[in-house]
N, C-alpha and C. Protein backbone atom coordinates (compact mmCIF):
# COMPACT_ATOMS: atom_id res chain seq x y z
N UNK A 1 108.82 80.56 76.11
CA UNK A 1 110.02 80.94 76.84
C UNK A 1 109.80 80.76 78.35
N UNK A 2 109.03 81.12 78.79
CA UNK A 2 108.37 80.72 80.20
C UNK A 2 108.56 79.63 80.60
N UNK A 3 108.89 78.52 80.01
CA UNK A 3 109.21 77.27 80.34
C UNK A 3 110.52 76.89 81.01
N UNK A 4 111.13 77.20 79.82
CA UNK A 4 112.78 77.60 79.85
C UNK A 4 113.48 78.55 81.03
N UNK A 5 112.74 79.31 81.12
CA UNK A 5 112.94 80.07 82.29
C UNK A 5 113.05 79.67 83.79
N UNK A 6 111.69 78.93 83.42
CA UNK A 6 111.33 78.31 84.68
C UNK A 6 112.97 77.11 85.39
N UNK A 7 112.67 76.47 83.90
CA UNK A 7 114.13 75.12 84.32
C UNK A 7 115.19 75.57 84.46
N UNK A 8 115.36 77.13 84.05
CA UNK A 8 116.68 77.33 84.20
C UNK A 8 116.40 77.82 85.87
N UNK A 9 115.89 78.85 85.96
CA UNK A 9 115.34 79.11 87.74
C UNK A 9 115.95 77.55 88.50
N UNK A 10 115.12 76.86 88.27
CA UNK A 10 115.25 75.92 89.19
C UNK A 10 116.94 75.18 89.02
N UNK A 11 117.35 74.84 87.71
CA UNK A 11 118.39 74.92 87.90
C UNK A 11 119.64 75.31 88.62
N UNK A 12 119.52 76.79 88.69
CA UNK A 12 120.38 77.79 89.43
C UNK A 12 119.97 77.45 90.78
N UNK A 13 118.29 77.11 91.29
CA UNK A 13 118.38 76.92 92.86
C UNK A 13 119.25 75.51 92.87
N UNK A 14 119.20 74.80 92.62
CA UNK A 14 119.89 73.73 92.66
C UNK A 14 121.21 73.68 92.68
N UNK A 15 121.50 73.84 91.99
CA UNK A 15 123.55 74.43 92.06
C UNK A 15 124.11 75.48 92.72
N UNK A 16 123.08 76.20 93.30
CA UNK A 16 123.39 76.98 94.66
C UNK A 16 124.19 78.05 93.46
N UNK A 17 124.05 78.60 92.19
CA UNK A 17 124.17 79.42 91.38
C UNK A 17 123.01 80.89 91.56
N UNK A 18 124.22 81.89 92.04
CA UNK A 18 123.88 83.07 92.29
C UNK A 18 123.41 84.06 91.00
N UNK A 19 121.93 84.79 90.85
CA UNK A 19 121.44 85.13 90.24
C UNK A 19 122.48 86.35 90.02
N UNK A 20 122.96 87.16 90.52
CA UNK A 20 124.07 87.92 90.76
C UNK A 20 124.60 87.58 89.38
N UNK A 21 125.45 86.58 89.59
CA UNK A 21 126.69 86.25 89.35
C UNK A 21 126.29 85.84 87.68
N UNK A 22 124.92 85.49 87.47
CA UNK A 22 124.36 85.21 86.09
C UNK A 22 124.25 86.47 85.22
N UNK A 23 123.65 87.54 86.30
CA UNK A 23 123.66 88.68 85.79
C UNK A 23 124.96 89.74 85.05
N UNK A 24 125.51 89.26 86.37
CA UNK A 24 126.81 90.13 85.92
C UNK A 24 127.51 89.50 84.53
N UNK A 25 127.41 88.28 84.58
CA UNK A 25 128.30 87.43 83.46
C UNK A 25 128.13 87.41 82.11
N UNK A 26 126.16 87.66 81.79
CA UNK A 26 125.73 87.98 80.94
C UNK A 26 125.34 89.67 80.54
N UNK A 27 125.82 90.27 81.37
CA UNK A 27 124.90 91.89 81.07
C UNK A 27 123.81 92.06 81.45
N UNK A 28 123.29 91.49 82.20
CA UNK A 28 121.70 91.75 81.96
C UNK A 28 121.80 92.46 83.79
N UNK A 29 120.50 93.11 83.79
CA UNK A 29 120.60 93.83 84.79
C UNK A 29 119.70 93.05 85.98
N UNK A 30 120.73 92.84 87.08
CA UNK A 30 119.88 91.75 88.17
C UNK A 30 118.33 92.06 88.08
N UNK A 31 117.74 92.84 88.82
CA UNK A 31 116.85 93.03 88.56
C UNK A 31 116.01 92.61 87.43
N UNK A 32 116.17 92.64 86.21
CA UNK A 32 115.07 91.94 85.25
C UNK A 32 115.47 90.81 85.83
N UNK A 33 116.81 90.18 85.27
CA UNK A 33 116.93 88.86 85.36
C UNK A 33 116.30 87.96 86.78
N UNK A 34 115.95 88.28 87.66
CA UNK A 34 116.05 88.39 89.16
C UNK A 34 113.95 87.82 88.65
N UNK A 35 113.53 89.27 87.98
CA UNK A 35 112.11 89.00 87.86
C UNK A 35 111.57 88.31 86.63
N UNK A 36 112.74 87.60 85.90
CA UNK A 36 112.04 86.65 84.78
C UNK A 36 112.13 85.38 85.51
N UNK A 37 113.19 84.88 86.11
CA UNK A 37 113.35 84.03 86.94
C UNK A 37 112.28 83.56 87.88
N UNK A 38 111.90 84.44 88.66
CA UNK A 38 110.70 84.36 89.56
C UNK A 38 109.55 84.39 88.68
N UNK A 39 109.51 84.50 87.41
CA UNK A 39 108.10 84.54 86.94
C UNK A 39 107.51 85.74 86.56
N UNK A 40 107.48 87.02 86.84
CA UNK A 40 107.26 88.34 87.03
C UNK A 40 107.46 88.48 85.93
N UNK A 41 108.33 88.13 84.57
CA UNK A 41 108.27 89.15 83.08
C UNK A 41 108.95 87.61 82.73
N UNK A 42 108.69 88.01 80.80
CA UNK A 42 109.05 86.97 80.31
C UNK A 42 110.27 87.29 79.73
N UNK A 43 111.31 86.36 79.96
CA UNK A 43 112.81 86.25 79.68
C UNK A 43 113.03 86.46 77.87
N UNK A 44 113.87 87.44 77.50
CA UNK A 44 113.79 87.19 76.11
C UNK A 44 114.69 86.57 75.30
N UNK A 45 114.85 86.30 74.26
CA UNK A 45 115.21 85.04 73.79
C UNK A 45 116.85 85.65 73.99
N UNK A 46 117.36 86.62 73.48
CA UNK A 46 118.49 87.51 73.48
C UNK A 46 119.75 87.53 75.16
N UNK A 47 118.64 87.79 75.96
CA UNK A 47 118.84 87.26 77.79
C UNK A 47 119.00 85.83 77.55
N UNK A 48 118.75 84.84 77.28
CA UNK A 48 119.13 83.57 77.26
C UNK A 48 119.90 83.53 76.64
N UNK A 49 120.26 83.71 75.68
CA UNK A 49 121.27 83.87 74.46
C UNK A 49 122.78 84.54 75.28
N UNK A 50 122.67 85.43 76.19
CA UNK A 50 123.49 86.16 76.73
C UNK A 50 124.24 85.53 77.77
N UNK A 51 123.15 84.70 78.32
CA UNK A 51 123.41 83.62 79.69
C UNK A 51 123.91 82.47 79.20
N UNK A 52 123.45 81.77 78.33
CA UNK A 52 124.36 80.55 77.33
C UNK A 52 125.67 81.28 77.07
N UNK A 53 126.22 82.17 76.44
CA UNK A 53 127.26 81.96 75.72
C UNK A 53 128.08 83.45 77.06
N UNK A 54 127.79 83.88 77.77
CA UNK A 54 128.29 84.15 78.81
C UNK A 54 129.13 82.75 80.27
N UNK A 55 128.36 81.98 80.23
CA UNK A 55 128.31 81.02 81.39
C UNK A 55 129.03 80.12 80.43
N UNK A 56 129.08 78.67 81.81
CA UNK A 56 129.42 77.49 80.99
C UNK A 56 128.41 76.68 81.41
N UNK A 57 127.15 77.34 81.66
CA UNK A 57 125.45 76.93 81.19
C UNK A 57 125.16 76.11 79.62
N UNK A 58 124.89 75.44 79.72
CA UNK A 58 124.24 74.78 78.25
C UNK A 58 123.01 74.29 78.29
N UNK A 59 121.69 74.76 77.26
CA UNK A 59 120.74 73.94 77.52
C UNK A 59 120.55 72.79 77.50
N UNK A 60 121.20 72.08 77.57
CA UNK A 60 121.37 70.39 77.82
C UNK A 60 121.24 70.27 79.76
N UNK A 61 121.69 71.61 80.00
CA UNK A 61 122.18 71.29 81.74
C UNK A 61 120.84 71.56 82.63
N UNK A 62 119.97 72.24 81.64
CA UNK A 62 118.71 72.08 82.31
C UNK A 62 116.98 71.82 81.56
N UNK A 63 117.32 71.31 80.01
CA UNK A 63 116.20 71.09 79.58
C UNK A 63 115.96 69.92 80.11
């Protein structure tokens, strides 16, 4: 998952996509999301799951 995390991170820096705005969209509470992103904890599969079908994110847009 750490991987995934990572591309999506960089993703979001790239599209100038606010961690905020990921958070809020999916439920997840900035803060974790904020520190899986940076690396600090590992993202769980459920948080991705939340951010896919919250967003109009697809893993195609950053694997």
């Amino acid at each position: 998952m750490r991987k995934t995390q990572q591309l999506l991170a960089e993703y979001l820096r790239r599209n100038g996509i606010k961690i905020s705005f990921i958070a809020e969209a999916a439920g997840i509470r900035y803060e974790l999301l904020r520190r899986s992103l940076n690396g600090a904890r590992v993202m769980t599969a459920d948080e991705l799951a939340a951010i896919l079908m919250n967003t109009e994110i697809t893993l195609d847009d950053f694997m």
